[in-house]
C-alpha atoms as a PDB file:
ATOM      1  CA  UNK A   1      18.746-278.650 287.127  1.00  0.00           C
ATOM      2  CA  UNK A   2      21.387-279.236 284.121  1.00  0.00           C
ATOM      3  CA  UNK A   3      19.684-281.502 281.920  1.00  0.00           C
ATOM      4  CA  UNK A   4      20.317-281.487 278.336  1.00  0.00           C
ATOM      5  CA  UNK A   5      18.283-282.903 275.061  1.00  0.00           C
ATOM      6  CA  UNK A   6      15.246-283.098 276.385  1.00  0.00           C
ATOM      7  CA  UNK A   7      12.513-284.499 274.277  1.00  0.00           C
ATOM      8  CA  UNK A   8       8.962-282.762 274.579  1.00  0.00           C
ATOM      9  CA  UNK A   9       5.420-284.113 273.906  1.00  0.00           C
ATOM     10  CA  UNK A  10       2.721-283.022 275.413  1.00  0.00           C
ATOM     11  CA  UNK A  11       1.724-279.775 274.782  1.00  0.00           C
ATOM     12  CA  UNK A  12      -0.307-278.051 277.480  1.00  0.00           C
ATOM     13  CA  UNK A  13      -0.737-274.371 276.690  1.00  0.00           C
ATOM     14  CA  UNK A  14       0.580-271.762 274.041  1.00  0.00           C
ATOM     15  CA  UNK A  15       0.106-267.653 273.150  1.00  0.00           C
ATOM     16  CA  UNK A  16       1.447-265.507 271.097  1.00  0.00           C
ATOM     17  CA  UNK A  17       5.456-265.892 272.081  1.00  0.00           C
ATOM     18  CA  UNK A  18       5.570-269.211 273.503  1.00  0.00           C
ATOM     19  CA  UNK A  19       4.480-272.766 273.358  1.00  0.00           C
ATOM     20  CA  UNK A  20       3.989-274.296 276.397  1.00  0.00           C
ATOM     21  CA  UNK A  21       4.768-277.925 277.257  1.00  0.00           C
ATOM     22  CA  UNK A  22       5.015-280.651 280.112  1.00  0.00           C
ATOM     23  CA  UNK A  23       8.624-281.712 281.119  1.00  0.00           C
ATOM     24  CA  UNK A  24       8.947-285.435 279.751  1.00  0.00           C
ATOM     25  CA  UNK A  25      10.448-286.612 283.391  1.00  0.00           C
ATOM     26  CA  UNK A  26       9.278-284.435 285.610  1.00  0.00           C
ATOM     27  CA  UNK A  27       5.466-283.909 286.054  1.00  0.00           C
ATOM     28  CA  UNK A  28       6.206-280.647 288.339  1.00  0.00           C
ATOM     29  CA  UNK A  29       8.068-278.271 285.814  1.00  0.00           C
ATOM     30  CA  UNK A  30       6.652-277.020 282.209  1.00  0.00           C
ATOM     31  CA  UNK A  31       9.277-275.845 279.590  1.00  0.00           C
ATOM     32  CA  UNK A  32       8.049-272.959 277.647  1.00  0.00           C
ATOM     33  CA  UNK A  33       9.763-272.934 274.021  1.00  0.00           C
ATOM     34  CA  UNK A  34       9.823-269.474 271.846  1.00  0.00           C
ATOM     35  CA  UNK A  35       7.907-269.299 268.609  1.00  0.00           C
ATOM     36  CA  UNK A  36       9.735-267.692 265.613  1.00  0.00           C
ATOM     37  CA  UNK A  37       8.948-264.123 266.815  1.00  0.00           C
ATOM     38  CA  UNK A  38      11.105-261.090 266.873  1.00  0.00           C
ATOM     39  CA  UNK A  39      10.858-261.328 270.615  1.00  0.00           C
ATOM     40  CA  UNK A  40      12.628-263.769 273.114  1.00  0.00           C
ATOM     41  CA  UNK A  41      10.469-263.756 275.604  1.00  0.00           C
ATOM     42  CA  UNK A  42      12.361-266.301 277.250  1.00  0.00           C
ATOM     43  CA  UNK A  43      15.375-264.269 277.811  1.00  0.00           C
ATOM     44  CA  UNK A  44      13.351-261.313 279.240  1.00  0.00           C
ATOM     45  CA  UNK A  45      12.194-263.755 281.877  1.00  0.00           C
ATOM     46  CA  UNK A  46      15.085-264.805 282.918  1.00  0.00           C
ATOM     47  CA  UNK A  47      16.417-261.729 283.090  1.00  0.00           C
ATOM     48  CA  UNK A  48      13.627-260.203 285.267  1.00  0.00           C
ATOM     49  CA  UNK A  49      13.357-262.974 287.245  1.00  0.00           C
ATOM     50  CA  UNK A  50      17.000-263.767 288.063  1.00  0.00           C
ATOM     51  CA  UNK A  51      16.852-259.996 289.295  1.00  0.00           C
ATOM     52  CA  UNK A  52      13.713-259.758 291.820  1.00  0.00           C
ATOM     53  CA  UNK A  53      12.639-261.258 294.600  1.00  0.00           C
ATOM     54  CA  UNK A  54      10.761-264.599 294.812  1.00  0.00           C
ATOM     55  CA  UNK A  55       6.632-264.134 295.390  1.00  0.00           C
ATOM     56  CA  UNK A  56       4.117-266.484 295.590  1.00  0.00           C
ATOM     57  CA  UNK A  57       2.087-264.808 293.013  1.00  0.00           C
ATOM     58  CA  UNK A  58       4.318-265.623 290.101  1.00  0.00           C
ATOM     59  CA  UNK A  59       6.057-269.517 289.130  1.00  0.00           C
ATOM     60  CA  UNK A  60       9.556-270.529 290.320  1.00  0.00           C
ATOM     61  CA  UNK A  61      12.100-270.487 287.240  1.00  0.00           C
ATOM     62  CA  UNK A  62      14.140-273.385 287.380  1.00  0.00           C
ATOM     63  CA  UNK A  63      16.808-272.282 284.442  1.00  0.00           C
ATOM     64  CA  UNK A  64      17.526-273.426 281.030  1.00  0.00           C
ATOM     65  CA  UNK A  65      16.615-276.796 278.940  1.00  0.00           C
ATOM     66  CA  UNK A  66      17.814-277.814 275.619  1.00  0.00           C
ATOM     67  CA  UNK A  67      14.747-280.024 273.319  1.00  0.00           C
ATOM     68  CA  UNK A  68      14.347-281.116 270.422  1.00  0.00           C
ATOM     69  CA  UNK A  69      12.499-277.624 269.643  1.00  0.00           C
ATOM     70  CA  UNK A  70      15.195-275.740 270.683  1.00  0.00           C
ATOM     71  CA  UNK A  71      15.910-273.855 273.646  1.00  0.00           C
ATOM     72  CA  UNK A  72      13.565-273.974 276.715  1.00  0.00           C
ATOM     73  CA  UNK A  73      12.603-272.090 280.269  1.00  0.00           C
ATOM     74  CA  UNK A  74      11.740-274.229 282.966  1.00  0.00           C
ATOM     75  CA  UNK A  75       9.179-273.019 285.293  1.00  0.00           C
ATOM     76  CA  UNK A  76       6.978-274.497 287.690  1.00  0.00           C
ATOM     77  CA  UNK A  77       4.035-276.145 287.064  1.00  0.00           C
ATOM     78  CA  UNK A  78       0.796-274.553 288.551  1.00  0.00           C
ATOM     79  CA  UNK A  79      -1.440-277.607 289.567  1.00  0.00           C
ATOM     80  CA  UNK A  80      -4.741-278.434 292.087  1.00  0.00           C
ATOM     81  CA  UNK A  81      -4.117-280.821 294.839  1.00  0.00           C
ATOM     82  CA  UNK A  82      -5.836-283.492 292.177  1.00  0.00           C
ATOM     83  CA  UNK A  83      -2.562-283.343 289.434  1.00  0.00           C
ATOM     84  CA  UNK A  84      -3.864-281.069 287.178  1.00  0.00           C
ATOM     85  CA  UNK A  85      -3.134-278.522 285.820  1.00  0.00           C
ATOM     86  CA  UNK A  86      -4.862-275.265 286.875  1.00  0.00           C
ATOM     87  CA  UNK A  87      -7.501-273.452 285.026  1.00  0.00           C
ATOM     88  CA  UNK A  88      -6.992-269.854 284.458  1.00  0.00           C
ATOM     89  CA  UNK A  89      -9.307-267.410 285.819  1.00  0.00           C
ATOM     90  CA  UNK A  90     -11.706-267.098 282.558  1.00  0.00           C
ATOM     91  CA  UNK A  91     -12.348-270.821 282.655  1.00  0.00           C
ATOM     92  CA  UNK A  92     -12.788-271.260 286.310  1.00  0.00           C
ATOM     93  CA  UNK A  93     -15.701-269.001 286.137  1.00  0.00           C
ATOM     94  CA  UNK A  94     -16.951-270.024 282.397  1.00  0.00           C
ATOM     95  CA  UNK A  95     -16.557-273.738 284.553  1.00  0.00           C
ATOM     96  CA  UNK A  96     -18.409-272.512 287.918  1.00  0.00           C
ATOM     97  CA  UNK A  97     -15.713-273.581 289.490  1.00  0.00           C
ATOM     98  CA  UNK A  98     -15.368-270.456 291.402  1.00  0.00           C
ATOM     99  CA  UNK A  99     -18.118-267.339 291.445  1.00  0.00           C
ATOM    100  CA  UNK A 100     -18.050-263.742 289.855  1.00  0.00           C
ATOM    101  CA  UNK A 101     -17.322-262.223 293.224  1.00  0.00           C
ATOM    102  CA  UNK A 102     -14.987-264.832 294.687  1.00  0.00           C
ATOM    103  CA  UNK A 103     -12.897-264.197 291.118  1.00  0.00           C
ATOM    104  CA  UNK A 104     -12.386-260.228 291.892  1.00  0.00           C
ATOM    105  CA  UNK A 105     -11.381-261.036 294.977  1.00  0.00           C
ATOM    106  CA  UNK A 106      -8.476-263.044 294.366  1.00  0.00           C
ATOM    107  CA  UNK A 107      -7.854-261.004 291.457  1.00  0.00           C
ATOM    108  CA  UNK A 108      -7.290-257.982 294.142  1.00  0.00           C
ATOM    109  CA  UNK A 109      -5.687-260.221 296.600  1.00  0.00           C
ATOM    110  CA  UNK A 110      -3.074-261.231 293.539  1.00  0.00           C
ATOM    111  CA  UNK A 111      -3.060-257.588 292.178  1.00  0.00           C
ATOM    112  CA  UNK A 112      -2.145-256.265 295.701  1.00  0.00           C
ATOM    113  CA  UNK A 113       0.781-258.778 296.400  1.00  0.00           C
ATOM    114  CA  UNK A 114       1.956-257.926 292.728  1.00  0.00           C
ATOM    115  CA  UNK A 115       1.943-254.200 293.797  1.00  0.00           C
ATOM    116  CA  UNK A 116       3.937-255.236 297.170  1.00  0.00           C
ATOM    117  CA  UNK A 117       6.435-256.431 295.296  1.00  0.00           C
ATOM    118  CA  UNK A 118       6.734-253.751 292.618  1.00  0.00           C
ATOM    119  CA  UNK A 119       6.355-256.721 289.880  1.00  0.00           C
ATOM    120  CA  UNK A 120       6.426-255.126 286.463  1.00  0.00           C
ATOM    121  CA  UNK A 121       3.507-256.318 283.546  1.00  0.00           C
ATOM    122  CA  UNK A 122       3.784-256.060 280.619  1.00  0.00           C
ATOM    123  CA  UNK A 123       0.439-257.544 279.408  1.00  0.00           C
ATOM    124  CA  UNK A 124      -2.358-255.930 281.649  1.00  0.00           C
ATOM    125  CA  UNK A 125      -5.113-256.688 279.680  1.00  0.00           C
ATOM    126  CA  UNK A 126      -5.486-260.597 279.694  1.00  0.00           C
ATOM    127  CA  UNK A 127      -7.036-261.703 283.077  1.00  0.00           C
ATOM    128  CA  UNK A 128      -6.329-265.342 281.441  1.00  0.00           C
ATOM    129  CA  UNK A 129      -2.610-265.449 282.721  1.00  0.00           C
ATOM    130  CA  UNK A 130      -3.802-265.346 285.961  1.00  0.00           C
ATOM    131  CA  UNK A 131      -4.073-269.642 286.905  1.00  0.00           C
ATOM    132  CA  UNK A 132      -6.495-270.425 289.981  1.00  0.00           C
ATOM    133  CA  UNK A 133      -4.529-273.129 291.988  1.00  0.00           C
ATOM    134  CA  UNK A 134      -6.574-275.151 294.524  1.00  0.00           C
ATOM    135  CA  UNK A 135      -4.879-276.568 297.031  1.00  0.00           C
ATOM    136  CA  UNK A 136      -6.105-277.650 300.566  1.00  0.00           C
ATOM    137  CA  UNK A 137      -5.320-274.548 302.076  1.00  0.00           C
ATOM    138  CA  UNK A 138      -7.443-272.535 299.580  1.00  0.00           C
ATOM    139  CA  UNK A 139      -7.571-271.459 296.032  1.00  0.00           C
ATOM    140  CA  UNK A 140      -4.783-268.411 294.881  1.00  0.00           C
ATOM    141  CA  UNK A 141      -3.968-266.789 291.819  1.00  0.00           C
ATOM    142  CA  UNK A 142      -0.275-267.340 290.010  1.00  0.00           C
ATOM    143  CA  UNK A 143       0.571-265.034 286.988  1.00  0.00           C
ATOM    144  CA  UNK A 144       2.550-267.689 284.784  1.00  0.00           C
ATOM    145  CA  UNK A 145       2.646-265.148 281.806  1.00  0.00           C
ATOM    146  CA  UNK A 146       2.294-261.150 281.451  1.00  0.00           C
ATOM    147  CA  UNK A 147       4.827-260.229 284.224  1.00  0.00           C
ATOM    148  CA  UNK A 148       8.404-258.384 283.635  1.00  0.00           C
ATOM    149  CA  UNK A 149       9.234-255.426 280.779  1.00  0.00           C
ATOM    150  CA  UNK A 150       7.851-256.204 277.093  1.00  0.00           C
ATOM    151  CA  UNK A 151      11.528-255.330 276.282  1.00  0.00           C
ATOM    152  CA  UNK A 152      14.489-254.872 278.030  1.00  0.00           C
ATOM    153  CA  UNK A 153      14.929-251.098 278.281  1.00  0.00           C
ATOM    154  CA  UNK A 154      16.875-248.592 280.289  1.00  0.00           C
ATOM    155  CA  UNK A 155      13.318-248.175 282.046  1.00  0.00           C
ATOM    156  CA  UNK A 156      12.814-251.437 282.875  1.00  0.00           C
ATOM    157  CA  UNK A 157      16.034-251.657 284.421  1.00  0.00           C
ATOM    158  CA  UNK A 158      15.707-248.967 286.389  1.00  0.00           C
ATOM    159  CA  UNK A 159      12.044-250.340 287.594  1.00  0.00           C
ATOM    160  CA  UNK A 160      14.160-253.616 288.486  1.00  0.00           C
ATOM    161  CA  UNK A 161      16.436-251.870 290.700  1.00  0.00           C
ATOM    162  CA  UNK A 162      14.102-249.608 292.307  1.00  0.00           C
ATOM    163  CA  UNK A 163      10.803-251.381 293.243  1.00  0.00           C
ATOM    164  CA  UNK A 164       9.208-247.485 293.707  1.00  0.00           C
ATOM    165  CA  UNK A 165       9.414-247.409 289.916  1.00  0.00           C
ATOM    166  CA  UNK A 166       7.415-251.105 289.376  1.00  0.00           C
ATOM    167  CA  UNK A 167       5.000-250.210 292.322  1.00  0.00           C
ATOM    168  CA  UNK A 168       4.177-246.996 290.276  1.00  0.00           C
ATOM    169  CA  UNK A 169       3.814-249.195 286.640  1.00  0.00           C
ATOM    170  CA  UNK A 170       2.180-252.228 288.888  1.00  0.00           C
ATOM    171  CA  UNK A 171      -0.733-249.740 289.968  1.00  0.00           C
ATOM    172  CA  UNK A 172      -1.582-248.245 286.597  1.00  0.00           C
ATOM    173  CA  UNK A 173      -1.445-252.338 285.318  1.00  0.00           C
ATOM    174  CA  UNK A 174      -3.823-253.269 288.303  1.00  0.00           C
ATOM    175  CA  UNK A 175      -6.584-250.638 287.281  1.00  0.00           C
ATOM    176  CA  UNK A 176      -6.588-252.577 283.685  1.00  0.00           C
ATOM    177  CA  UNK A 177      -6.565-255.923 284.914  1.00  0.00           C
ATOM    178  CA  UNK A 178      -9.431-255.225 286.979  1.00  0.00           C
ATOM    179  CA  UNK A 179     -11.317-253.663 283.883  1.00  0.00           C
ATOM    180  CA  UNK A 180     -10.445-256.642 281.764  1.00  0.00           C
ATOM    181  CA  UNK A 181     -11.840-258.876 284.381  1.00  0.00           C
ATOM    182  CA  UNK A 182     -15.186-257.029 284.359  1.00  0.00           C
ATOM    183  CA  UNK A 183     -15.403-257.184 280.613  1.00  0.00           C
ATOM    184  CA  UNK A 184     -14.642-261.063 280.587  1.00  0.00           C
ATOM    185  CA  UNK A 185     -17.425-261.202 283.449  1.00  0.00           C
ATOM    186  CA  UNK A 186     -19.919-259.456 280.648  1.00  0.00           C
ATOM    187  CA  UNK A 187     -18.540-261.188 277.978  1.00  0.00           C
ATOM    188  CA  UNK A 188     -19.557-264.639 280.374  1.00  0.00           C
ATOM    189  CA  UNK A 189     -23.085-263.097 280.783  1.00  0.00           C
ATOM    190  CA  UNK A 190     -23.788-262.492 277.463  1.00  0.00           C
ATOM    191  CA  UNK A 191     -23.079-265.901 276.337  1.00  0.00           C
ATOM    192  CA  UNK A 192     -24.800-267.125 278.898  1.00  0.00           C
ATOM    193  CA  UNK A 193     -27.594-265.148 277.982  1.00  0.00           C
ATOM    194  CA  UNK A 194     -28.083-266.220 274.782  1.00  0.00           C
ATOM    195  CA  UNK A 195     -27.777-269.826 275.175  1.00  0.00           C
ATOM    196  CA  UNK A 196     -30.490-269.457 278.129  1.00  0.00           C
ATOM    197  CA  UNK A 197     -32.691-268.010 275.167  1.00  0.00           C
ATOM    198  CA  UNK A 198     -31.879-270.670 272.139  1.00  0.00           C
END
């Protein structure tokens, strides 16, 4: 897709790096534009992802965008079969919209196909990266943020080429996701907790 001067509105999601928003056109595709950080983030993604194979764990890329913000990567939208956009994994359970134990399972299910495909992270601490799509043939987890080599380094080439290397890195990251999961599930309970008791 070669479109050029794109004008974006409405913002649906942001972190650290990147603000997130919805393509003007097409409802499908979000454009996420770099803050003013040391960082492109943007460029590390496309360069991992131009370089491994596709999985249905993580968004499609669909290449470069030029806004009014500046330079943007266009990536899949992660949507239920309703139109909108998918919660991530901390609000789908702060939401009941899926239980403790049904969230650590698709959390392993996603780790495991992340490990099959030796898919690098780079931020395996925040379970909120992790989006649960429902769709009618179930509910999955996507990783829209997180994935690929903080920076581009020798090492993180070499983990690129040789999926051995990422399944190695992908393992130790899986062990800390899972943690972080557990401490957002206490986290949950607590507040929960205390507004039971006010």
């Amino acid at each position: 897709m070669a479109v050029k001067n794109v004008v974006v509105r409405r913002r649906i999601g942001s972190g650290v790096e990147r603000v997130v928003y919805l393509h003007p056109v097409w409802e499908d595709i979000v454009i996420k534009i770099n803050r003013d950080v040391p960082i492109d983030r943007n460029d590390i993604d496309y360069a991992y992802l131009s370089r491994i194979e596709t999985t249905p764990v993580l968004p499609k890329m669909y290449g470069w965008v030029e806004t009014q913000l500046g330079r943007g990567l266009m990536f899949e939208r992660i949507h239920d079969d309703d139109g909108k956009t998918s919660l991530n994994l901390v609000e789908a359970l702060r939401w009941e919209r899926i239980t403790i134990e049904e969230g650590r399972s698709l959390l392993q299910e996603a780790l495991a196909a992340l490990l099959k495909h030796g898919i690098i992270l780079h931020d395996d601490e925040n379970v909120n990266n992790f989006l649960v799509q429902n769709t009618a043939s179930g509910r999955q987890l996507i990783l829209v943020d997180g994935f690929g080599p903080f920076v581009m380094t020798a090492k993180a080439r070499l983990r690129m080429r040789f999926p051995r290397l990422g399944r190695e890195k992908a393992l130790r990251s899986s062990y800390n996701l899972l943690a972080a999961y557990e401490k957002e599930v206490q986290k949950l309970w607590l507040e929960k907790t205390l507004l039971e008791d006010a």
